[in-house]
Protein backbone atom coordinates (compact mmCIF):
# COMPACT_ATOMS: atom_id res chain seq x y z
CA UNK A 1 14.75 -4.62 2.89
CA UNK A 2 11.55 -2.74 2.60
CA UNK A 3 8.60 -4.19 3.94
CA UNK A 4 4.57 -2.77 2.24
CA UNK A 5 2.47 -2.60 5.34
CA UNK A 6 -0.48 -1.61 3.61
CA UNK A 7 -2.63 -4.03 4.98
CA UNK A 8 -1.84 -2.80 8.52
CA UNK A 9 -3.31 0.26 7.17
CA UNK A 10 -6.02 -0.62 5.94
CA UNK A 11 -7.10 -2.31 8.78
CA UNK A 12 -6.60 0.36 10.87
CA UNK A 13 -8.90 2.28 7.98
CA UNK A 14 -11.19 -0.23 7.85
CA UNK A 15 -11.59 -0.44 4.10
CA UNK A 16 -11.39 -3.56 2.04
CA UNK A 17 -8.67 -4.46 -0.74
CA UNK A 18 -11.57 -4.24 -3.40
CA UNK A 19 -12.77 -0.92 -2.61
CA UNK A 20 -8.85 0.70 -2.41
CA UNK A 21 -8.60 -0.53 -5.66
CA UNK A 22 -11.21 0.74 -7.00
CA UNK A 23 -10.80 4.17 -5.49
CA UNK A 24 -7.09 3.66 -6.94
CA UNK A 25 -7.69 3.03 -10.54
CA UNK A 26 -5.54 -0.69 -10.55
CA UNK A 27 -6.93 -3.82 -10.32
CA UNK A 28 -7.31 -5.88 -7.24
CA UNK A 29 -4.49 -7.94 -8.39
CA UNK A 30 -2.24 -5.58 -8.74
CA UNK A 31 -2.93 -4.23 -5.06
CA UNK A 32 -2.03 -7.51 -4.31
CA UNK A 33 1.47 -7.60 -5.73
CA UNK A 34 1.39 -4.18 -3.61
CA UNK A 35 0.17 -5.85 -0.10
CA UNK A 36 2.06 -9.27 -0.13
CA UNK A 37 5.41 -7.21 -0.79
CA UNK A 38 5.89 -8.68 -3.87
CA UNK A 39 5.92 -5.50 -5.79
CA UNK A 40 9.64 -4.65 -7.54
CA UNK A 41 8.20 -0.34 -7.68
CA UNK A 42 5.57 2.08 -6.58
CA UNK A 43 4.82 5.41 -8.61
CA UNK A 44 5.00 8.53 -6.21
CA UNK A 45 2.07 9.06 -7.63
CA UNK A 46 0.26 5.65 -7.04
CA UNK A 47 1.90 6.08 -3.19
CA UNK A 48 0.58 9.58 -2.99
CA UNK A 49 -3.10 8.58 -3.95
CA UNK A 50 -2.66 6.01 -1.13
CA UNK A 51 -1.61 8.17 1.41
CA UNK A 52 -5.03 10.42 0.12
CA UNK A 53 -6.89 7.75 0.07
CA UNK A 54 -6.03 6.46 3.76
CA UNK A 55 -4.91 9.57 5.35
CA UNK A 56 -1.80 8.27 6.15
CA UNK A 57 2.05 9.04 5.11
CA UNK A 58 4.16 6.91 3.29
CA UNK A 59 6.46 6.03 6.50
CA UNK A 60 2.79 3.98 7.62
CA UNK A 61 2.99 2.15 4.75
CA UNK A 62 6.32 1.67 4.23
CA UNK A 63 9.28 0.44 6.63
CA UNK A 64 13.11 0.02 6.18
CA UNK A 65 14.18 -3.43 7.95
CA UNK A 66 17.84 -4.74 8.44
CA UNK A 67 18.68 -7.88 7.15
CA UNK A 68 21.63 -9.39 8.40
């Protein structure tokens, strides 16, 4: 299973949901879907502008945990 830590991140960043979204073009809602893990995809490109945005990689955000 993969598990969105973005909100780890942007802790750590100290910006607020409202303000990623807005630097990321998609509504607050839809950052949402992205932070409660929710989310069935994530454009490269969306992931990218994240990683920009937070100066982070995508193995901060994202994490690969065994179910059993």
């Amino acid at each position: 299973m993969i598990v969105v830590n973005l909100d780890v991140m942007m802790a750590k960043r100290k910006i607020s949901s409202q303000e990623l979204a807005e630097k990321l073009g998609i509504t607050p809602a839809n950052l949402s879907i992205l932070k409660t893990n929710k989310g069935k995809a994530i454009r490269f490109s969306t992931l990218d502008k994240i990683c920009e945005i937070l100066n982070c990689t995508p193995g901060d955000i994202l994490e690969y945990k065994v179910t059993l």
